[in-house]
N, C-alpha and C. Protein backbone atom coordinates (compact mmCIF):
# COMPACT_ATOMS: atom_id res chain seq x y z
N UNK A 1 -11.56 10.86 6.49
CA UNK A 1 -10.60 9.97 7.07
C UNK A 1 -11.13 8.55 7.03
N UNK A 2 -10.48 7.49 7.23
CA UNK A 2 -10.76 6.23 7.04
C UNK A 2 -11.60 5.82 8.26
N UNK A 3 -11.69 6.18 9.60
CA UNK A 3 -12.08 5.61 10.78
C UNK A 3 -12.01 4.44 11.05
N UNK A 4 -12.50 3.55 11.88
CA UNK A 4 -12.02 2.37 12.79
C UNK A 4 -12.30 1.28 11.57
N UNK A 5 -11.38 0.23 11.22
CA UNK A 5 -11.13 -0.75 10.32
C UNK A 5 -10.41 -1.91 11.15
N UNK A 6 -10.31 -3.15 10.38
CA UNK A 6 -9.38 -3.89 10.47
C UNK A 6 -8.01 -4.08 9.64
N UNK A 7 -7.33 -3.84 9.56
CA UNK A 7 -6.11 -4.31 9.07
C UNK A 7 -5.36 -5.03 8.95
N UNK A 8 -4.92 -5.78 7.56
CA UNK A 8 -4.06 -6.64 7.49
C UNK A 8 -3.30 -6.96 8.64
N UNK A 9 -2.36 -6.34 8.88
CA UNK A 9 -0.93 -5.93 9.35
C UNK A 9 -0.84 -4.81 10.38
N UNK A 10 -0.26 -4.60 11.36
CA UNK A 10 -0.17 -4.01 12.60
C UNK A 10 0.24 -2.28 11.92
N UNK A 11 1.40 -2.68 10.88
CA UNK A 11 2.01 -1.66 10.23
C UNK A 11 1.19 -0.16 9.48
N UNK A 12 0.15 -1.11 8.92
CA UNK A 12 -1.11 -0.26 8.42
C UNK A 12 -1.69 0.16 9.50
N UNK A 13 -2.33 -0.32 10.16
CA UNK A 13 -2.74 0.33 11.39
C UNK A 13 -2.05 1.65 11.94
N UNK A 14 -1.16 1.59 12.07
CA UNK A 14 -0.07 2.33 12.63
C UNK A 14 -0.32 3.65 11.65
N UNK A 15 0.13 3.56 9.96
CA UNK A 15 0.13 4.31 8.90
C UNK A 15 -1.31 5.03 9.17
N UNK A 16 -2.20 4.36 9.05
CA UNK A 16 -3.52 4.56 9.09
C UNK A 16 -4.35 5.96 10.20
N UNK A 17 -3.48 5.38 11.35
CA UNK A 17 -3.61 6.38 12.41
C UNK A 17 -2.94 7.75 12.43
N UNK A 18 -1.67 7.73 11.79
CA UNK A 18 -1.03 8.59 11.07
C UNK A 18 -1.38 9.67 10.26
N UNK A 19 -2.42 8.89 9.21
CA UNK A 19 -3.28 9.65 8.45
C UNK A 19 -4.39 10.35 8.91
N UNK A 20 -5.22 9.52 9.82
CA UNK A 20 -6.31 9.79 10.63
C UNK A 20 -5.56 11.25 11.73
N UNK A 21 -4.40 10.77 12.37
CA UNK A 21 -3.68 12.59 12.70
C UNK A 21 -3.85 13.93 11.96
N UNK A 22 -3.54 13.41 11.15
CA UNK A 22 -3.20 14.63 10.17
C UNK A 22 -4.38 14.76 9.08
N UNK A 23 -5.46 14.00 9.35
CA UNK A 23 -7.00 14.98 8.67
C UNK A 23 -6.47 14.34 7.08
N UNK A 24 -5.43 13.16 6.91
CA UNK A 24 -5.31 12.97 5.57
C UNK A 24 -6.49 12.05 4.93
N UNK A 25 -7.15 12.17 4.01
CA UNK A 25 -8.55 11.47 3.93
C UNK A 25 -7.99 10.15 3.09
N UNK A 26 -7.90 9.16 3.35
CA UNK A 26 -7.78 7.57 2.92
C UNK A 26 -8.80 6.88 2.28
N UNK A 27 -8.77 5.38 2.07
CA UNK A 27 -9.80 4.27 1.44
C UNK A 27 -8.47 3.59 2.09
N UNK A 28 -8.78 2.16 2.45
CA UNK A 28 -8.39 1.26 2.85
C UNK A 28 -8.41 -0.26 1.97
N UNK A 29 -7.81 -0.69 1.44
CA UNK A 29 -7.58 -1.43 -0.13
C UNK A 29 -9.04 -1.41 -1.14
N UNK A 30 -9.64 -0.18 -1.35
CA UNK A 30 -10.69 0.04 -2.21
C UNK A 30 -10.61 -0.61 -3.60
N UNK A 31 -9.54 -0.68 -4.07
CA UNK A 31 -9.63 -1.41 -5.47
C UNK A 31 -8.37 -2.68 -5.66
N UNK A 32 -8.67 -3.71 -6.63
CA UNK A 32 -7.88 -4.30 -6.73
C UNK A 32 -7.69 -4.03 -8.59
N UNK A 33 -6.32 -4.44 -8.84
CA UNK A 33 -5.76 -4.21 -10.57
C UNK A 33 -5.25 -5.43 -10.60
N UNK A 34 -6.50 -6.08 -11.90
CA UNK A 34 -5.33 -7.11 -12.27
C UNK A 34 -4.04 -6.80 -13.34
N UNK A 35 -3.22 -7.83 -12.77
CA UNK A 35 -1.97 -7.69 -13.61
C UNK A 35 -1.68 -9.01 -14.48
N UNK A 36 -2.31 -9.82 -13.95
CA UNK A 36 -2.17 -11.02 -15.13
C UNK A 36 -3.29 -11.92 -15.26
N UNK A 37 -3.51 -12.51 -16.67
CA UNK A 37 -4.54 -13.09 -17.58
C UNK A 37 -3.91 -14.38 -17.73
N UNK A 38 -4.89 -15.70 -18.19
CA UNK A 38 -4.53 -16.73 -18.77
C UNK A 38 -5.11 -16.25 -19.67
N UNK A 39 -4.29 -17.67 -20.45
CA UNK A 39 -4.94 -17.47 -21.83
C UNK A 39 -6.33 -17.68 -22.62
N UNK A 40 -7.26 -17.70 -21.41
CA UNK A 40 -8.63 -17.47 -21.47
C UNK A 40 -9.30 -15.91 -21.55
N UNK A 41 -8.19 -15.58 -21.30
CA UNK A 41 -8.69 -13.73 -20.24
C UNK A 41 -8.63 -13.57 -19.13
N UNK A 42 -8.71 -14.71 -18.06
CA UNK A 42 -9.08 -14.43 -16.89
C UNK A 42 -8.25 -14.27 -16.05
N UNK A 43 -9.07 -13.71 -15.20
CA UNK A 43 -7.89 -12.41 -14.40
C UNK A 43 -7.24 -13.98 -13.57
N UNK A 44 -5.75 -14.24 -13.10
CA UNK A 44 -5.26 -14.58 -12.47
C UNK A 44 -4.08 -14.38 -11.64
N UNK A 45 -4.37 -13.07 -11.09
CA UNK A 45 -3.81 -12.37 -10.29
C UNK A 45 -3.83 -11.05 -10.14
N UNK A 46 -3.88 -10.41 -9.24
CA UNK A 46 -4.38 -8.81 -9.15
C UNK A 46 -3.74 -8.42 -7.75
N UNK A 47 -3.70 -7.30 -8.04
CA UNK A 47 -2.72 -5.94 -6.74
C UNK A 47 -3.59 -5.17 -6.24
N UNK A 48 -3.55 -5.55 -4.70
CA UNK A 48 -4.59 -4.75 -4.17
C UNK A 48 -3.74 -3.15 -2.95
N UNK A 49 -3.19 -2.19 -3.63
CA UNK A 49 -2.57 -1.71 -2.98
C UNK A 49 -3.53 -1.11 -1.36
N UNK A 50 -2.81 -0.90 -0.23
CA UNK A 50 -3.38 -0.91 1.40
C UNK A 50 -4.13 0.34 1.19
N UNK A 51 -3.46 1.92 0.37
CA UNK A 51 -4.24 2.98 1.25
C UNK A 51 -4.80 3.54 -0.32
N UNK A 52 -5.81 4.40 -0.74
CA UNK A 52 -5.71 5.36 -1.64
C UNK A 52 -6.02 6.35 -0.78
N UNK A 53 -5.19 7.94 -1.34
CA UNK A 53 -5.45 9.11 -0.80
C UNK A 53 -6.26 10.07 -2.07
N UNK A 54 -7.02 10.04 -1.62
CA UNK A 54 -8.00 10.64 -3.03
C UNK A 54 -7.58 12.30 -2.96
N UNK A 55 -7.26 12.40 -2.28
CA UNK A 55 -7.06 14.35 -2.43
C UNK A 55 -5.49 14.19 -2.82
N UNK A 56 -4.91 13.52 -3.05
CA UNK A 56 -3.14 13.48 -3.87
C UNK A 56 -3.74 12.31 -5.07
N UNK A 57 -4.93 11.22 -5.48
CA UNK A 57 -4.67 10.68 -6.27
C UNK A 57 -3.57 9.74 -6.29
N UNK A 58 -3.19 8.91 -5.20
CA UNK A 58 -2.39 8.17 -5.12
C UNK A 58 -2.24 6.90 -4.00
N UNK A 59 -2.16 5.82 -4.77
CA UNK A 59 -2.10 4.55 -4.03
C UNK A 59 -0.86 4.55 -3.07
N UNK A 60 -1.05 3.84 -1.44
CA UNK A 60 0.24 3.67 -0.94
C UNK A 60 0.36 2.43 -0.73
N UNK A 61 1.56 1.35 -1.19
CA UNK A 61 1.51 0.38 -0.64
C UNK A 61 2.35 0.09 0.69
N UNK A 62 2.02 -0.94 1.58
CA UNK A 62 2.85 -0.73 2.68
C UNK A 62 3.75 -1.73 3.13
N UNK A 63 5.28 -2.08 3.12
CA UNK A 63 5.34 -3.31 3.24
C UNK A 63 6.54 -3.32 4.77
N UNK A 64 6.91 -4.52 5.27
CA UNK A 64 7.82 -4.45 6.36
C UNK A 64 8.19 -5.72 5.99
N UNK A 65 8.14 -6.70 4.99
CA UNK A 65 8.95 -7.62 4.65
C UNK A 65 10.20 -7.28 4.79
N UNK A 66 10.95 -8.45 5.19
CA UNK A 66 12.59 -8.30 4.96
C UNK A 66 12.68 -7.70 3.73
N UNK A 67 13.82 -6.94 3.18
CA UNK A 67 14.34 -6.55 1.80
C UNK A 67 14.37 -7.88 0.77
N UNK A 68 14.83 -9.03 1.64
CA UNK A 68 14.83 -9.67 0.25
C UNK A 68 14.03 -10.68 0.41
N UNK A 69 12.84 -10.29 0.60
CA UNK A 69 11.48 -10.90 0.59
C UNK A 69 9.99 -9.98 -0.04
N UNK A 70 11.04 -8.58 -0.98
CA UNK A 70 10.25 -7.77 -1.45
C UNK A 70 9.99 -8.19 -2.19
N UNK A 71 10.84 -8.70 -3.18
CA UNK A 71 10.99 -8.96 -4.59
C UNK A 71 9.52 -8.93 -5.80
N UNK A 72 8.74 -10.27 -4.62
CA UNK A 72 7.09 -10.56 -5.21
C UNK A 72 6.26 -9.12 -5.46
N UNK A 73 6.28 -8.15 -4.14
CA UNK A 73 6.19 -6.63 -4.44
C UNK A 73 6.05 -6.15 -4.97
N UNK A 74 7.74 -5.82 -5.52
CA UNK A 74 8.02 -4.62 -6.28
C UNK A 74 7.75 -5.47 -7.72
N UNK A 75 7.48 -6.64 -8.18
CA UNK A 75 7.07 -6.87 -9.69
C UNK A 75 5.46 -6.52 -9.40
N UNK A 76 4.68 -6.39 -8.98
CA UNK A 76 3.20 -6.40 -8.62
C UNK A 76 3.14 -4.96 -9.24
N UNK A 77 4.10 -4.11 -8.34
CA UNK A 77 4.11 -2.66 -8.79
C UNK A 77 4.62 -2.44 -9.53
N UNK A 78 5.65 -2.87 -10.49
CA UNK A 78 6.25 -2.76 -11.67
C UNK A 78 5.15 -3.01 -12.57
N UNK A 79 4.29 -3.96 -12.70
CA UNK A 79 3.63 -4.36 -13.37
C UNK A 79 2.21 -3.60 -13.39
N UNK A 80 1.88 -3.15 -11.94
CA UNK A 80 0.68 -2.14 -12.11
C UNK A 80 1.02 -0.80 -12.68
N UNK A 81 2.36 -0.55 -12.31
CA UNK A 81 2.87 0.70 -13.10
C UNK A 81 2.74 0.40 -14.99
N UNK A 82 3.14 -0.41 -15.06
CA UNK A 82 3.00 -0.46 -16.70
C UNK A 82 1.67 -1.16 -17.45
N UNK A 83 1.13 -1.65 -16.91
CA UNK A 83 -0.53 -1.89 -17.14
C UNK A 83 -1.69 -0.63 -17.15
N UNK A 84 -1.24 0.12 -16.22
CA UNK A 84 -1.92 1.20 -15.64
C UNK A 84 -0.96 2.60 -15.59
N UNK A 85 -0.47 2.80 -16.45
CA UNK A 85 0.59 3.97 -16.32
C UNK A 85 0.05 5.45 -15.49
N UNK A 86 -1.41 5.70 -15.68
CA UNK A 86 -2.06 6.81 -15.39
C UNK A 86 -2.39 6.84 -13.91
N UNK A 87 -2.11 5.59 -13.25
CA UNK A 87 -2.10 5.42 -11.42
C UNK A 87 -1.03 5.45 -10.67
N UNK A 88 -1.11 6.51 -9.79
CA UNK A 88 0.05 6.80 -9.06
C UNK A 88 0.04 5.73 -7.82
N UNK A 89 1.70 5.22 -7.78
CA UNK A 89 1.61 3.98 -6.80
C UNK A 89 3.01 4.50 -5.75
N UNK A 90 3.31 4.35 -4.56
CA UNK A 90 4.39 4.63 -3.74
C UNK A 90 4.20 3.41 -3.14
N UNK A 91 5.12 2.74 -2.84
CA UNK A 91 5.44 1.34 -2.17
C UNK A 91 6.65 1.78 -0.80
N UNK A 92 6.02 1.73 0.04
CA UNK A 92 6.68 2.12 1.51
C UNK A 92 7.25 0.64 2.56
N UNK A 93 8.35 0.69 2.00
CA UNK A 93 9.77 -0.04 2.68
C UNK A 93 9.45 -0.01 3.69
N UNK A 94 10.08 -1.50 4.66
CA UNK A 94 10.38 -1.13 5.76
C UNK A 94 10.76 -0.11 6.43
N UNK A 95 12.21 0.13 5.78
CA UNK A 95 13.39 1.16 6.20
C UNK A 95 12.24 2.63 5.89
N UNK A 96 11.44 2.90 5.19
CA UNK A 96 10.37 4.09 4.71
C UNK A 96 9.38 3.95 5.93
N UNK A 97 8.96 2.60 6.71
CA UNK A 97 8.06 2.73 7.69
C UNK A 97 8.29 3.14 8.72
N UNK A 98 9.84 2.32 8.91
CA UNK A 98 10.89 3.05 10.56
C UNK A 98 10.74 4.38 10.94
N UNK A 99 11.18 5.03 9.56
CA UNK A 99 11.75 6.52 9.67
C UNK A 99 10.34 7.31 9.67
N UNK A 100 9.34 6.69 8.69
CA UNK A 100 8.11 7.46 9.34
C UNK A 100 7.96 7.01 10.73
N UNK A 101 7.52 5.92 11.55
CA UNK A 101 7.15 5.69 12.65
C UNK A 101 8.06 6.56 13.82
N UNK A 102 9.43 6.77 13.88
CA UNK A 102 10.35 7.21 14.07
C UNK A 102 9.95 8.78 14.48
N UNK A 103 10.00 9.32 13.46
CA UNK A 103 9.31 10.75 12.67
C UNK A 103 8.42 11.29 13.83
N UNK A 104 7.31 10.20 14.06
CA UNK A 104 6.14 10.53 14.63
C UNK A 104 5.80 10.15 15.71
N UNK A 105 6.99 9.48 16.26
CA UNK A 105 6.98 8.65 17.64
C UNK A 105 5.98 7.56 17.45
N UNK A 106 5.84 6.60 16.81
CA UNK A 106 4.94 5.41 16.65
C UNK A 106 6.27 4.25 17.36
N UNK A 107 5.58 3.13 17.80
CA UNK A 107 6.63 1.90 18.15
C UNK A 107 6.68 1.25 16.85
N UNK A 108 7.94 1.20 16.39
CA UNK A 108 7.77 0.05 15.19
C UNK A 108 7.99 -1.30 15.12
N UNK A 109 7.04 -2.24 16.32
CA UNK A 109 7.26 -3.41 16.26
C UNK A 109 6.31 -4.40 15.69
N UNK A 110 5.15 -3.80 14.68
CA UNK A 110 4.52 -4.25 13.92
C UNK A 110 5.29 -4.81 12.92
């Protein structure tokens, strides 16, 4: 499990503890992917998704932006998806955080 960290965002926290419930074993933004180069090579810009779950092999990202303040987001993950086709990525919506927090009795005012 991940044990006691700091977190970005109240929201992760929340997710985090979630995981830490249920014995799900985490990393807490362990890697970053770049997604874009100048025309030197150099990395100028990279996606650092919040959770990896190494026993599913899969990145979670976590967001509670308004919907139409995803946008920057979902190209990050569009773009790590097609840079990196062989990494599994889930990007968790607001409306995806509610209904988990909801789910599990968490307050969702992070």
């Amino acid at each position: 499990m991940g044990g006691r960290r700091t977190f970005a965002h109240p929201s992760e926290a929340e997710v985090a503890r979630i995981f830490d419930y249920y014995r799900v074993r985490y990393e807490y933004e362990p890697r970053s992917f770049p997604i874009a180069w100048d025309d030197g090579g150099h990395i100028v810009e990279s996606f650092t998704p919040d959770f990896y779950l190494p026993d599913y092999d899969l990145y979670v990202e976590v967001t509670v932006l308004k919907q139409s303040l995803v946008t920057r987001k979902n190209r990050k993950v569009r773009l790590l998806r097609t840079l990196y086709p062989h990494v599994s990525v889930k990007l968790l919506y607001n409306r995806d955080i509610r209904a988990l927090f909801a789910k599990y009795g968490v307050a969702a005012d992070g």
